[in-house]
PDB file of N, CA and C in Angstrom:
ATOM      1  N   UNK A   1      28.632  30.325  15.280  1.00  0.00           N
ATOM      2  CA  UNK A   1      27.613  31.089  14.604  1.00  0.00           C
ATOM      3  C   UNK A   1      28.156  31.571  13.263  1.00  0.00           C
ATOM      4  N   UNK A   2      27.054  31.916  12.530  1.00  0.00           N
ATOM      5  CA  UNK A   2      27.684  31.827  10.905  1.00  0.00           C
ATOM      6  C   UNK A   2      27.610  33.232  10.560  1.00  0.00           C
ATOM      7  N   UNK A   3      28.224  34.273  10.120  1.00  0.00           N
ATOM      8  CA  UNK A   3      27.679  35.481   9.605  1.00  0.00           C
ATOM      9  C   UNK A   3      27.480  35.727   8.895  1.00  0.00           C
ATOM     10  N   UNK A   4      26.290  36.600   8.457  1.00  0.00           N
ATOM     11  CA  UNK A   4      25.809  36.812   7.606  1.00  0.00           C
ATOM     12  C   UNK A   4      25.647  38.250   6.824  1.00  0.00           C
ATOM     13  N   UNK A   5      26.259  38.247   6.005  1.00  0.00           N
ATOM     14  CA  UNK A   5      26.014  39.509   4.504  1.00  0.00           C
ATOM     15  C   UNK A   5      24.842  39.574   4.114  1.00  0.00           C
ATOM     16  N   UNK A   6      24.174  40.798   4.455  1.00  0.00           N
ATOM     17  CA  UNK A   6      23.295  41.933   3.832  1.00  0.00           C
ATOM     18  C   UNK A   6      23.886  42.433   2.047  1.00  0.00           C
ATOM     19  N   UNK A   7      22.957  42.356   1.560  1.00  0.00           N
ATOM     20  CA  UNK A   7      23.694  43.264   0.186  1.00  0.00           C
ATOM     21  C   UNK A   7      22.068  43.820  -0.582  1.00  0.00           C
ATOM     22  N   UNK A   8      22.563  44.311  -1.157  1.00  0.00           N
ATOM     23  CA  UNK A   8      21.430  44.839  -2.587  1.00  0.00           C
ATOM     24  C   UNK A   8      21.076  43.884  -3.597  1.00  0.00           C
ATOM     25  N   UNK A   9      19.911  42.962  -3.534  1.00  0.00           N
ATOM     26  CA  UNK A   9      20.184  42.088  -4.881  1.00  0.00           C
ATOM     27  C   UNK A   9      18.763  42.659  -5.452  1.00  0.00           C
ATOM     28  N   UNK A  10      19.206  42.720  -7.187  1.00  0.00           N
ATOM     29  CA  UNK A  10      17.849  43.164  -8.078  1.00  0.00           C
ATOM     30  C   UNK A  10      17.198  42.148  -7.844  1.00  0.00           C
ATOM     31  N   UNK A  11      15.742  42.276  -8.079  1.00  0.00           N
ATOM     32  CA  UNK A  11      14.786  41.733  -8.524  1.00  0.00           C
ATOM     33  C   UNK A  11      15.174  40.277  -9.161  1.00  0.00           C
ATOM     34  N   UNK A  12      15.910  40.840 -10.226  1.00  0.00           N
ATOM     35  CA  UNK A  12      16.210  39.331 -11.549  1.00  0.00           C
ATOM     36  C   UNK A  12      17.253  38.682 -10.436  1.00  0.00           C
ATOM     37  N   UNK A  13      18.069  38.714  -9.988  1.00  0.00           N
ATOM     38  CA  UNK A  13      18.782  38.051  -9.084  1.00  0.00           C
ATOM     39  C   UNK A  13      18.412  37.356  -8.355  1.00  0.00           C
ATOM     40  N   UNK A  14      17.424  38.325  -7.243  1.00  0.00           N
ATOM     41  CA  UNK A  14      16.488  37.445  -6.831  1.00  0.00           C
ATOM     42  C   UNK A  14      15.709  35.822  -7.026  1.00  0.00           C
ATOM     43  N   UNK A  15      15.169  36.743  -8.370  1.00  0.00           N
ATOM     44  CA  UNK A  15      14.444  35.605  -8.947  1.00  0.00           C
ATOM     45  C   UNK A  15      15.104  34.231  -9.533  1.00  0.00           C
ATOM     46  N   UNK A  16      16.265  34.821  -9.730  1.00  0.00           N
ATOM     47  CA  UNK A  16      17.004  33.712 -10.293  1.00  0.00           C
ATOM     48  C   UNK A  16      17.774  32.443  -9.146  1.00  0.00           C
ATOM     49  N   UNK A  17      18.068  33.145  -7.975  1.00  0.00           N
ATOM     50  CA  UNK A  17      18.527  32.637  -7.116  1.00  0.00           C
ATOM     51  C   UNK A  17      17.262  32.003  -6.495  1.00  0.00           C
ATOM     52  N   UNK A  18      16.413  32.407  -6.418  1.00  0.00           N
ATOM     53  CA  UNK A  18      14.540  31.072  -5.692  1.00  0.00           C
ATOM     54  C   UNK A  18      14.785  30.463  -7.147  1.00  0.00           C
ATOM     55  N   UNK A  19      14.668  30.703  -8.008  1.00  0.00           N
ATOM     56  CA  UNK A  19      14.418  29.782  -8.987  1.00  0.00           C
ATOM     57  C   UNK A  19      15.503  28.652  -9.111  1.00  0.00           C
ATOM     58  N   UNK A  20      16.458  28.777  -8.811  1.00  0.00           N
ATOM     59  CA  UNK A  20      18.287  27.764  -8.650  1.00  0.00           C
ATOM     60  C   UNK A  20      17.942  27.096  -7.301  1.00  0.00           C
ATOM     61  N   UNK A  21      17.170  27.522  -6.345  1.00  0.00           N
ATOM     62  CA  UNK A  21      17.695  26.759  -5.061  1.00  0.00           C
ATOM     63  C   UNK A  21      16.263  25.444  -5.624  1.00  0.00           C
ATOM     64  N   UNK A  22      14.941  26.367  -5.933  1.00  0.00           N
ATOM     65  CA  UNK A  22      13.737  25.288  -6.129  1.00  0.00           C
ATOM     66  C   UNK A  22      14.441  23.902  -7.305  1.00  0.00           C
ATOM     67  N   UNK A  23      15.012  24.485  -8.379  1.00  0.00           N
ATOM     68  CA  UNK A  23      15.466  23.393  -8.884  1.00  0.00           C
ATOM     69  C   UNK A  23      16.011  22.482  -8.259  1.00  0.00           C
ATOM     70  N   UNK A  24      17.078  22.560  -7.353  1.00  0.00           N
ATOM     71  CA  UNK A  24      18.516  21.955  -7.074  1.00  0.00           C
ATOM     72  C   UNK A  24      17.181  20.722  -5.620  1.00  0.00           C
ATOM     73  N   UNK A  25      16.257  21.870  -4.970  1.00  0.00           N
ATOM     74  CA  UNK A  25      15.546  20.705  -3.664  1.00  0.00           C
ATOM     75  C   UNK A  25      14.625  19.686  -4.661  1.00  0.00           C
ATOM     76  N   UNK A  26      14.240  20.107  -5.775  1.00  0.00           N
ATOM     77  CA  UNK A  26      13.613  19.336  -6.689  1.00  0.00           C
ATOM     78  C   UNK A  26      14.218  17.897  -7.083  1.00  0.00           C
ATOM     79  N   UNK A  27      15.138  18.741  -7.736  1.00  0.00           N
ATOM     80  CA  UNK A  27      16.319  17.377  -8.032  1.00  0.00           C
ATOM     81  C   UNK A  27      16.697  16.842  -6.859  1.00  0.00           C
ATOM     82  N   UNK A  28      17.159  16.756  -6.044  1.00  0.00           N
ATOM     83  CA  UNK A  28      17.684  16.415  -4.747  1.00  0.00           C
ATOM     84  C   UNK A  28      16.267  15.362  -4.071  1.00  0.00           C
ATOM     85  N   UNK A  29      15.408  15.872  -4.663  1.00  0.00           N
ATOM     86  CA  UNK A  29      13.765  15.189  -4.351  1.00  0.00           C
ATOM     87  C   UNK A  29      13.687  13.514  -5.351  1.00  0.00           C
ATOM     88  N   UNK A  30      14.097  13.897  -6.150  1.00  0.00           N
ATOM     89  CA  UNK A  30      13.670  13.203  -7.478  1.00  0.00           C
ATOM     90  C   UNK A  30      14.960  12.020  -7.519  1.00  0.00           C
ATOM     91  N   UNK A  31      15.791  12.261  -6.853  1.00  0.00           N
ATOM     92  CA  UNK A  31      17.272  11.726  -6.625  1.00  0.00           C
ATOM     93  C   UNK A  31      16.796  10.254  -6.110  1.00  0.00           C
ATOM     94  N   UNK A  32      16.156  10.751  -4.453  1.00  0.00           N
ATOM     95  CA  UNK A  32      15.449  10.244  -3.318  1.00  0.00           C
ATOM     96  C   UNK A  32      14.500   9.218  -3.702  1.00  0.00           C
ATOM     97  N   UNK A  33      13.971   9.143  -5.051  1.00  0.00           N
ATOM     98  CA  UNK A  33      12.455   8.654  -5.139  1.00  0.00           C
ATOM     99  C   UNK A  33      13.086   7.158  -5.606  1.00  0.00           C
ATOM    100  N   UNK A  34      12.728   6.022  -5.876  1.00  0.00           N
ATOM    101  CA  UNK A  34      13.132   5.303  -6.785  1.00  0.00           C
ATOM    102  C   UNK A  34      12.038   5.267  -7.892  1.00  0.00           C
ATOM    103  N   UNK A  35      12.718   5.278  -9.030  1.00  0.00           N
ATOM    104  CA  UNK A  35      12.398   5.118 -10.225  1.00  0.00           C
ATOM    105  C   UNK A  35      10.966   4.757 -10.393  1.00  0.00           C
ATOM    106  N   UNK A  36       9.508   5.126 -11.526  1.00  0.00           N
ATOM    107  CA  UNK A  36       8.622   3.984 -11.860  1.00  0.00           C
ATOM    108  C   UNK A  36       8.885   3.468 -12.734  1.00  0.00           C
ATOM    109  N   UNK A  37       8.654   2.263 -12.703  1.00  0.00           N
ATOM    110  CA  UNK A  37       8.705   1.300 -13.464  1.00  0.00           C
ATOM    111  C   UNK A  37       7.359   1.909 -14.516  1.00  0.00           C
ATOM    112  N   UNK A  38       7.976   1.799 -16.267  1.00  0.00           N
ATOM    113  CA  UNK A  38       6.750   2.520 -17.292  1.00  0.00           C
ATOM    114  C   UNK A  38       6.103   1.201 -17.265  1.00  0.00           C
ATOM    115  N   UNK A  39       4.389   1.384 -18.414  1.00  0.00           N
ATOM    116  CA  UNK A  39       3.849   0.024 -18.206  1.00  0.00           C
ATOM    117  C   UNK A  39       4.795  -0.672 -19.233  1.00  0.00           C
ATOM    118  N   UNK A  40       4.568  -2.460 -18.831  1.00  0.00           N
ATOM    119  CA  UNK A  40       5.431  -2.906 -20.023  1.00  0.00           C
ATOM    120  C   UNK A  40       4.337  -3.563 -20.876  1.00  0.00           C
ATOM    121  N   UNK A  41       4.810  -4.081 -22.139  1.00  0.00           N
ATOM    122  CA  UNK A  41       4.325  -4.853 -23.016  1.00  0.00           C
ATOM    123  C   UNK A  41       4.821  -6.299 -22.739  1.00  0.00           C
ATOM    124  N   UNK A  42       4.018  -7.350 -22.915  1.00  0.00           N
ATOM    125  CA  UNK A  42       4.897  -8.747 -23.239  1.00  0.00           C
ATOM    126  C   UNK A  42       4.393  -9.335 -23.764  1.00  0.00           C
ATOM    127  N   UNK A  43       5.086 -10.527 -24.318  1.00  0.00           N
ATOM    128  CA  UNK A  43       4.927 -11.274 -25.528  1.00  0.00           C
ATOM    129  C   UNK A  43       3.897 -12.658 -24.590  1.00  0.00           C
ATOM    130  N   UNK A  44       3.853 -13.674 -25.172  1.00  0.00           N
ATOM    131  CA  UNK A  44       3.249 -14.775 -24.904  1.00  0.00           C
ATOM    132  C   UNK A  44       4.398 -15.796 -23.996  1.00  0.00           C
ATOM    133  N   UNK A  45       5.479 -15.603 -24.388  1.00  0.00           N
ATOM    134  CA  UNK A  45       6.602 -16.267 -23.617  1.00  0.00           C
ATOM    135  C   UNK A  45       7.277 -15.100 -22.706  1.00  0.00           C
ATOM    136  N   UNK A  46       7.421 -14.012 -22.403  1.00  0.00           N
ATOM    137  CA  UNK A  46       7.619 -12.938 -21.433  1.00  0.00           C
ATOM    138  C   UNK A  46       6.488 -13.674 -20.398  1.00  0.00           C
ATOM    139  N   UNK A  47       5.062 -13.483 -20.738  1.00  0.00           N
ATOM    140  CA  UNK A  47       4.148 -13.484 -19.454  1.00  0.00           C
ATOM    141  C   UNK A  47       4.164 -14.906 -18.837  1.00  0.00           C
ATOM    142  N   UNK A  48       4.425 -16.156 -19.788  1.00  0.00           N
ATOM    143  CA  UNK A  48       4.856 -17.098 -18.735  1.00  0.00           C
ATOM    144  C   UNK A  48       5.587 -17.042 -18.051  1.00  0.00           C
ATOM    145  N   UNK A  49       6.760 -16.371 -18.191  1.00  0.00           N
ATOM    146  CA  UNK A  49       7.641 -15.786 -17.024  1.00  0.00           C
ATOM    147  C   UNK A  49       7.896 -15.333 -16.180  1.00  0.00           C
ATOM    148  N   UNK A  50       6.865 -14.521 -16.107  1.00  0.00           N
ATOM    149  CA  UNK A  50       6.656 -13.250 -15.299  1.00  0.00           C
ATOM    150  C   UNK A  50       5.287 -13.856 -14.511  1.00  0.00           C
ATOM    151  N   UNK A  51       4.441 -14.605 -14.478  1.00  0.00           N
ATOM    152  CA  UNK A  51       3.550 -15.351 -13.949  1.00  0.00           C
ATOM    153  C   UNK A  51       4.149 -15.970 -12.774  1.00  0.00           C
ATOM    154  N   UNK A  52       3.430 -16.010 -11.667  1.00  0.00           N
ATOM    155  CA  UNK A  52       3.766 -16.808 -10.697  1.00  0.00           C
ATOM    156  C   UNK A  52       4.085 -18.258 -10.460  1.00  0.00           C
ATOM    157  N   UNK A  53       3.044 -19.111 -11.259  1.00  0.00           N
ATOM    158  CA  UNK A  53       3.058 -20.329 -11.400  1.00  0.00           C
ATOM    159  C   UNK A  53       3.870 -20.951 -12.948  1.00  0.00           C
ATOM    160  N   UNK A  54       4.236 -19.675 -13.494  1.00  0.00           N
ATOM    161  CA  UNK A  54       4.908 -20.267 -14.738  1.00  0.00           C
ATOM    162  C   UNK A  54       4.369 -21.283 -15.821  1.00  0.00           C
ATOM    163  N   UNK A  55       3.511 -20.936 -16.396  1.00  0.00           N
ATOM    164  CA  UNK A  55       2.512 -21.338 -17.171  1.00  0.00           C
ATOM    165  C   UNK A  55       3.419 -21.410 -18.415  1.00  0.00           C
ATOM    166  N   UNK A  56       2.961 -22.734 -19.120  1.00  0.00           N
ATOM    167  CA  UNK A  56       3.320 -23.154 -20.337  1.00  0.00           C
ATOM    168  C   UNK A  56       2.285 -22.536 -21.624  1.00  0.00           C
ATOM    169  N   UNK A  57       3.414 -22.294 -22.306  1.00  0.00           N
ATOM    170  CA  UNK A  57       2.121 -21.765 -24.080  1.00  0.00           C
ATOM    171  C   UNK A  57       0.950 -21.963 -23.757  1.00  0.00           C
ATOM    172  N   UNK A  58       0.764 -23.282 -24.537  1.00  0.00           N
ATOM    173  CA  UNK A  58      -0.493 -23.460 -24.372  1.00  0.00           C
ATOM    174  C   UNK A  58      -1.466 -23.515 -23.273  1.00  0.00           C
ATOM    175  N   UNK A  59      -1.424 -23.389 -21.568  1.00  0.00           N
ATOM    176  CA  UNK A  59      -2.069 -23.107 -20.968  1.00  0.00           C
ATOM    177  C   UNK A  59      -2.380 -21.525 -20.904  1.00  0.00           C
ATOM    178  N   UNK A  60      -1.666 -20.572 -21.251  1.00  0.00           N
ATOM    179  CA  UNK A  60      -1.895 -19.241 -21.488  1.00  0.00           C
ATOM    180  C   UNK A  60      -3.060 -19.091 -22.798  1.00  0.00           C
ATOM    181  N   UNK A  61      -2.754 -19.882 -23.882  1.00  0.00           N
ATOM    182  CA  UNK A  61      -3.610 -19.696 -24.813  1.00  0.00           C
ATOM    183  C   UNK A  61      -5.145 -20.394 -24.215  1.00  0.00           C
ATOM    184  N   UNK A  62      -5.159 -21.345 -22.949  1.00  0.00           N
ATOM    185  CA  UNK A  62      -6.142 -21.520 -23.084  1.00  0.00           C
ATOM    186  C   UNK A  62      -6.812 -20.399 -21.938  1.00  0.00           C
ATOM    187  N   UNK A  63      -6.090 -19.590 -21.417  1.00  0.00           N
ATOM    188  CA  UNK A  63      -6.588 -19.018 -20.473  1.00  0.00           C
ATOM    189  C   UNK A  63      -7.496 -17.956 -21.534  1.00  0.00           C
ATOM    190  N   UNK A  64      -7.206 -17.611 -22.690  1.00  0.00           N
ATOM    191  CA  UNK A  64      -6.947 -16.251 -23.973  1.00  0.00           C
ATOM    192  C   UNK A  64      -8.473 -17.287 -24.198  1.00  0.00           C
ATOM    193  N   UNK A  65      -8.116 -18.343 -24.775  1.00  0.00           N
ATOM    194  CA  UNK A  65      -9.488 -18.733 -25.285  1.00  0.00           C
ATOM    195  C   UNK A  65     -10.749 -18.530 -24.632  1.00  0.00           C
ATOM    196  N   UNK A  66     -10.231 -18.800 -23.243  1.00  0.00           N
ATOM    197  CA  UNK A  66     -11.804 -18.700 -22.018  1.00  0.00           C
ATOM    198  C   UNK A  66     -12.097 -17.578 -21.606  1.00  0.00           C
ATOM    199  N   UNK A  67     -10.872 -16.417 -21.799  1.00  0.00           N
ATOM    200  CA  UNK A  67     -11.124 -15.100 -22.212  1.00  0.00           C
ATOM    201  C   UNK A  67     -10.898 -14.571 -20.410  1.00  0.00           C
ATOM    202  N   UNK A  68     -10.115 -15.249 -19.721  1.00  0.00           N
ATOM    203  CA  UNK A  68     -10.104 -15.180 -18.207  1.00  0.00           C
ATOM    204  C   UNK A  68      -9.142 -14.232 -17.918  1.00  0.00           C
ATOM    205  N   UNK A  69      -7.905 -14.454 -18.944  1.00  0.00           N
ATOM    206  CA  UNK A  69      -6.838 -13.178 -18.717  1.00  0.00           C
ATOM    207  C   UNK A  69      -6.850 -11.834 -19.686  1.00  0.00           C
ATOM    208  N   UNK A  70      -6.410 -10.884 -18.821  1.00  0.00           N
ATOM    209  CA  UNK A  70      -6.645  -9.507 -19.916  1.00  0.00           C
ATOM    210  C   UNK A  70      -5.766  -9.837 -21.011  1.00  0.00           C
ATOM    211  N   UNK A  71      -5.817  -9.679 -22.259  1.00  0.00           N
ATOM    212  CA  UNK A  71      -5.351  -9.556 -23.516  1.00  0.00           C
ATOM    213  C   UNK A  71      -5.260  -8.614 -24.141  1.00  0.00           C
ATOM    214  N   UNK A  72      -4.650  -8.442 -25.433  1.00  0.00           N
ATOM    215  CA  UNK A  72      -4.349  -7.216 -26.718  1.00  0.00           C
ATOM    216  C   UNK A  72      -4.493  -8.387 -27.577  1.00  0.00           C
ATOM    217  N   UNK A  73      -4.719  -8.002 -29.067  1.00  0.00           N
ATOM    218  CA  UNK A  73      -4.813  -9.276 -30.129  1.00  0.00           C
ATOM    219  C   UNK A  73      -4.463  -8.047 -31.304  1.00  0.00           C
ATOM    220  N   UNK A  74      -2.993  -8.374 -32.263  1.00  0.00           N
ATOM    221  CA  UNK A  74      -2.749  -7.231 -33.057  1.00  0.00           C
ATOM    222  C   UNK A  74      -2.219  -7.939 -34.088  1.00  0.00           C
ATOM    223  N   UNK A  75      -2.568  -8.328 -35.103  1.00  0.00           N
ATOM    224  CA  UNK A  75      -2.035  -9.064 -36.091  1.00  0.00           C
ATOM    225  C   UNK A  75      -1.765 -10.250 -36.140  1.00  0.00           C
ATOM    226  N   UNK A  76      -2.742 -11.022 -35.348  1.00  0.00           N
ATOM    227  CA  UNK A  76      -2.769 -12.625 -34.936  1.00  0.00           C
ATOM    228  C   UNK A  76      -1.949 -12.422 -33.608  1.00  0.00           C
ATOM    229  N   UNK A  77      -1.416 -11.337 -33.297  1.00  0.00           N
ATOM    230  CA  UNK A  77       0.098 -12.057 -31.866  1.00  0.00           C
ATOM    231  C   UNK A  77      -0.599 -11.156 -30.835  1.00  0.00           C
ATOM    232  N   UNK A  78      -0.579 -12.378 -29.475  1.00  0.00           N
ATOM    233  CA  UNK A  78      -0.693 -11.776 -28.628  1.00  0.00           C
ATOM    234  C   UNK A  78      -0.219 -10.852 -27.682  1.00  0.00           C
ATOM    235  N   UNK A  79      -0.501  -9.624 -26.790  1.00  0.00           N
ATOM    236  CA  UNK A  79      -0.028  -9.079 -26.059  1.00  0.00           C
ATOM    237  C   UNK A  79      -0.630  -8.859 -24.964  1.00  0.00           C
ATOM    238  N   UNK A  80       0.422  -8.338 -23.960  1.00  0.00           N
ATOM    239  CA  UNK A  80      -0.164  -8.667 -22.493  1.00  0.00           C
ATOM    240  C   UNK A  80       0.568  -7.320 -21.467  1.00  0.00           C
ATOM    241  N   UNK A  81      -0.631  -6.594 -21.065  1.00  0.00           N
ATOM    242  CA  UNK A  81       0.013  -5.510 -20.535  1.00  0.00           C
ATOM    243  C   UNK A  81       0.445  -5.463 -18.854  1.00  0.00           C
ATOM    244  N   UNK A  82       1.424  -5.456 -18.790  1.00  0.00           N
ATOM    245  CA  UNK A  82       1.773  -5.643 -17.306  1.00  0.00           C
ATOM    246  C   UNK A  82       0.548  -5.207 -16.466  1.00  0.00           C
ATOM    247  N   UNK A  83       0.819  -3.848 -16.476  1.00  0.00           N
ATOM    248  CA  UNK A  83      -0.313  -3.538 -14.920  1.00  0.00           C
ATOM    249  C   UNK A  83      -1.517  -4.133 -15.578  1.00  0.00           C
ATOM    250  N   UNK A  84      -1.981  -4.726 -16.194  1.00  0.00           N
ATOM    251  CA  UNK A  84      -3.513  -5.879 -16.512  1.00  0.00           C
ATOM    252  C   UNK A  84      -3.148  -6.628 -16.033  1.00  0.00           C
ATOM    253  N   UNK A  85      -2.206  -7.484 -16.263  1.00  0.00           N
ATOM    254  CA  UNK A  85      -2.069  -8.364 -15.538  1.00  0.00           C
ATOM    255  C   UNK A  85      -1.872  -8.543 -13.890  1.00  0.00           C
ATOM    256  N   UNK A  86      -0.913  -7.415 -13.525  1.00  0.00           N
ATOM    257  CA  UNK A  86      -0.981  -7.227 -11.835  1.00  0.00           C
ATOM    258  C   UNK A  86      -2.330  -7.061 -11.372  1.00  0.00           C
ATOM    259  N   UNK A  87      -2.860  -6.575 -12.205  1.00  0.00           N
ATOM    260  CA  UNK A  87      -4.244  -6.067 -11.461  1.00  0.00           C
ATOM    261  C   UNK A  87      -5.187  -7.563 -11.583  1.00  0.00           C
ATOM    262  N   UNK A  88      -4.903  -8.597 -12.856  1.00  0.00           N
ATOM    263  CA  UNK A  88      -5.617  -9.739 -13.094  1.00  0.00           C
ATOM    264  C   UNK A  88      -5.298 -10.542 -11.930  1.00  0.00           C
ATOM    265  N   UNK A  89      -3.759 -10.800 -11.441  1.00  0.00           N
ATOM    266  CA  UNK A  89      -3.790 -11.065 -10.390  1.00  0.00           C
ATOM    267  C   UNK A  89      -4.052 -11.119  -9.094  1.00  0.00           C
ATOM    268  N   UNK A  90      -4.150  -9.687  -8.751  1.00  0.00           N
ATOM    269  CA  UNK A  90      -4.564  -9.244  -7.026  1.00  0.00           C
ATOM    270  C   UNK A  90      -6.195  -9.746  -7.367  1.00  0.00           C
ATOM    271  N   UNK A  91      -6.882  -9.818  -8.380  1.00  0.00           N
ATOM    272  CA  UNK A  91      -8.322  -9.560  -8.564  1.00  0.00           C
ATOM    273  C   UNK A  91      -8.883 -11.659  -8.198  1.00  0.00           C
ATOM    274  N   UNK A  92      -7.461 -12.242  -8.318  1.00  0.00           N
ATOM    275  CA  UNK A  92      -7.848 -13.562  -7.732  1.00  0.00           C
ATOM    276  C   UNK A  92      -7.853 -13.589  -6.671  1.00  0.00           C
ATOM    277  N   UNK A  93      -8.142 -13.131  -5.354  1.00  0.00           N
ATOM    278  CA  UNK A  93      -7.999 -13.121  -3.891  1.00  0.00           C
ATOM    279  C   UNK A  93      -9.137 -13.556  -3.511  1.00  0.00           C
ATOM    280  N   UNK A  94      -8.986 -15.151  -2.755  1.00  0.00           N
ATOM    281  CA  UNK A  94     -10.194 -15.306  -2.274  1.00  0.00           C
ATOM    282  C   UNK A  94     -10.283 -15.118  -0.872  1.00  0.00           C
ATOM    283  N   UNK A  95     -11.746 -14.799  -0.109  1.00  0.00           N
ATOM    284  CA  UNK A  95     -11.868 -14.383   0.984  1.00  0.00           C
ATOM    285  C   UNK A  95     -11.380 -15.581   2.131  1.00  0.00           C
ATOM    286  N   UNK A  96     -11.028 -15.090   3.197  1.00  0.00           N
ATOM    287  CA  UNK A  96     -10.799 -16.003   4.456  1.00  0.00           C
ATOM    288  C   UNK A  96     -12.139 -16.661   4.715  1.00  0.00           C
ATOM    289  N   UNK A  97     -12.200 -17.665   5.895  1.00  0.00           N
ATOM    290  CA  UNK A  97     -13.069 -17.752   6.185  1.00  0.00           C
ATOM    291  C   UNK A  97     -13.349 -17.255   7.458  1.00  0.00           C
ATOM    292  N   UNK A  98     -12.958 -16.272   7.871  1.00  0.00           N
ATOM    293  CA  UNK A  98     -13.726 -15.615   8.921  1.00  0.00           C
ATOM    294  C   UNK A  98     -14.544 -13.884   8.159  1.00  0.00           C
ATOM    295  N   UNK A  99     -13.640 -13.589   7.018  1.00  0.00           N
ATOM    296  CA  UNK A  99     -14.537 -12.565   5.934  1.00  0.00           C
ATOM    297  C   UNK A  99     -15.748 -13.390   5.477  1.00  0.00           C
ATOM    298  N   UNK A 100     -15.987 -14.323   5.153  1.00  0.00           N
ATOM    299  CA  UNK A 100     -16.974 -15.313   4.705  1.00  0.00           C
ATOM    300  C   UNK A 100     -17.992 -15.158   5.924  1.00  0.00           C
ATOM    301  N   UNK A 101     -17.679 -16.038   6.983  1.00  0.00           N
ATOM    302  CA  UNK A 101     -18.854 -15.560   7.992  1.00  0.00           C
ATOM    303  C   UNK A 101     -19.273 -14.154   8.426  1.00  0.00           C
ATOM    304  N   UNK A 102     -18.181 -13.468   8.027  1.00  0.00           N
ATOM    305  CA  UNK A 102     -18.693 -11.905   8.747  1.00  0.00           C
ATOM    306  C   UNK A 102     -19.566 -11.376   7.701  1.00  0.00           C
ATOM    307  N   UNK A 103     -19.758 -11.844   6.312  1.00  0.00           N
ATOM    308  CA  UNK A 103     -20.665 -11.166   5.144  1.00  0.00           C
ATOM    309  C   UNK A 103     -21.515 -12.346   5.044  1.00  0.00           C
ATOM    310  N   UNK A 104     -21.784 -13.374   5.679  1.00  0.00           N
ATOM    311  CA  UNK A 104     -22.923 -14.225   5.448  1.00  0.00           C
ATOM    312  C   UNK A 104     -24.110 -13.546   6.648  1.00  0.00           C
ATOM    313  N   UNK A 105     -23.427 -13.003   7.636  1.00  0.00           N
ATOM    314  CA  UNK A 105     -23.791 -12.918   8.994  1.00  0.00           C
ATOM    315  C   UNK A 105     -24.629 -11.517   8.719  1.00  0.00           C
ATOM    316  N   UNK A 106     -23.721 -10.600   8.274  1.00  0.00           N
ATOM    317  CA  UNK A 106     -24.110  -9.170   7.336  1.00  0.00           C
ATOM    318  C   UNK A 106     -25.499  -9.092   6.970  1.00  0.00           C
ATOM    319  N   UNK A 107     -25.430 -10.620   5.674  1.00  0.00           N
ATOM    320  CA  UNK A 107     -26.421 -10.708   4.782  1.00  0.00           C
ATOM    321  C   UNK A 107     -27.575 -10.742   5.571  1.00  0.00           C
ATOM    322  N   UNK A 108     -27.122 -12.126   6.456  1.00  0.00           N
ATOM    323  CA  UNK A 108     -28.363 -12.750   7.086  1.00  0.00           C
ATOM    324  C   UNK A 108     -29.396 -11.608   8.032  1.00  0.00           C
ATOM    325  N   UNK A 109     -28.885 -10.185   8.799  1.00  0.00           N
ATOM    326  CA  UNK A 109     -28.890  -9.606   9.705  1.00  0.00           C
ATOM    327  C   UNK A 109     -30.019  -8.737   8.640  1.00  0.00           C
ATOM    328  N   UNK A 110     -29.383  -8.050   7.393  1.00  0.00           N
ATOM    329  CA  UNK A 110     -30.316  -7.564   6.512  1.00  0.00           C
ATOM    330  C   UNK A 110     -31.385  -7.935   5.871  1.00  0.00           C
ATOM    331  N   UNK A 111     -31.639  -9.145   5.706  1.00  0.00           N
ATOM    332  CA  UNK A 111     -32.863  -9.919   5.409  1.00  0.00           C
ATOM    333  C   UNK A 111     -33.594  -9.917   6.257  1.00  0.00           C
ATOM    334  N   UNK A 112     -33.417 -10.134   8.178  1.00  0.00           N
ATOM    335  CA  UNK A 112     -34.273  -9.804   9.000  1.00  0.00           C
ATOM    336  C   UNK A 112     -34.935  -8.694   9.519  1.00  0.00           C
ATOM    337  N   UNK A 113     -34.067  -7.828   8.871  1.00  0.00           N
ATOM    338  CA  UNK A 113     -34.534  -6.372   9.078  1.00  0.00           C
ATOM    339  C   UNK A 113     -35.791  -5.969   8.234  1.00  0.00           C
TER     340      UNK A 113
END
C-alpha cells in the first residue's frame, strides 16, 4: 500500500498541477494515435503512380478530357487532389449480383403497390 501526504496546496498550485497532468494524458493520447496523413497534391506523373492500374500520360489525359476523373487546371498543368481521387475511386464500386436482385425485387414490389 502506498502512503499518502495530505498538505495545503493554493488554488494556483492546484490549478497548475490539473493543468500539467491534462497536458502530459493529452500528449500521451496523441503519442498513441498514428499520424493523418494532410491532403496531398499531385502532379500528372505522381497520380499514375499512385493509381491502381498504373495508367500511362496519356490515358490520364484522356480520362481529364472525358472529364471522368476529379481535376484542378492552374496554368495549363494539371492537378490532382488525393482524397478526390480516393473518393473517385471507392465511387467505382459496382454492385454484386445478389444487391442487383435484391433492388430489382425492391423496385418491382413498389410498382405493385
Amino acid at each position: 500500500m502506498e502512503a499518502v501526504t495530505i498538505t495545503n496546496i493554493s488554488p494556483g498550485e492546484l490549478e497548475a498541477l490539473i493543468s500539467n497532468t491534462i497536458q502530459r494524458a493529452i500528449a500521451a493520447q496523441q503519442a498513441d494515435e498514428p499520424a493523418v496523413e494532410a491532403d496531398k497534391w499531385m502532379d500528372i506523373v505522381e497520380l499514375g503512380q499512385y493509381l491502381p492500374d498504373r495508367p500511362t500520360v496519356p490515358t490520364i489525359y484522356g480520362y481529364v478530357h472525358r472529364r471522368t476523373i476529379p481535376f484542378h487546371k492552374r496554368m495549363k498543368k494539371l492537378y490532382f487532389l488525393k482524397s478526390e481521387i480516393d473518393a473517385w475511386l471507392r465511387s467505382g464500386r459496382h454492385s454484386t449480383l445478389e444487391e442487383m436482385v435484391r433492388d430489382t425485387e425492391k423496385h418491382l414490389r413498389k410498382r405493385r403497390a
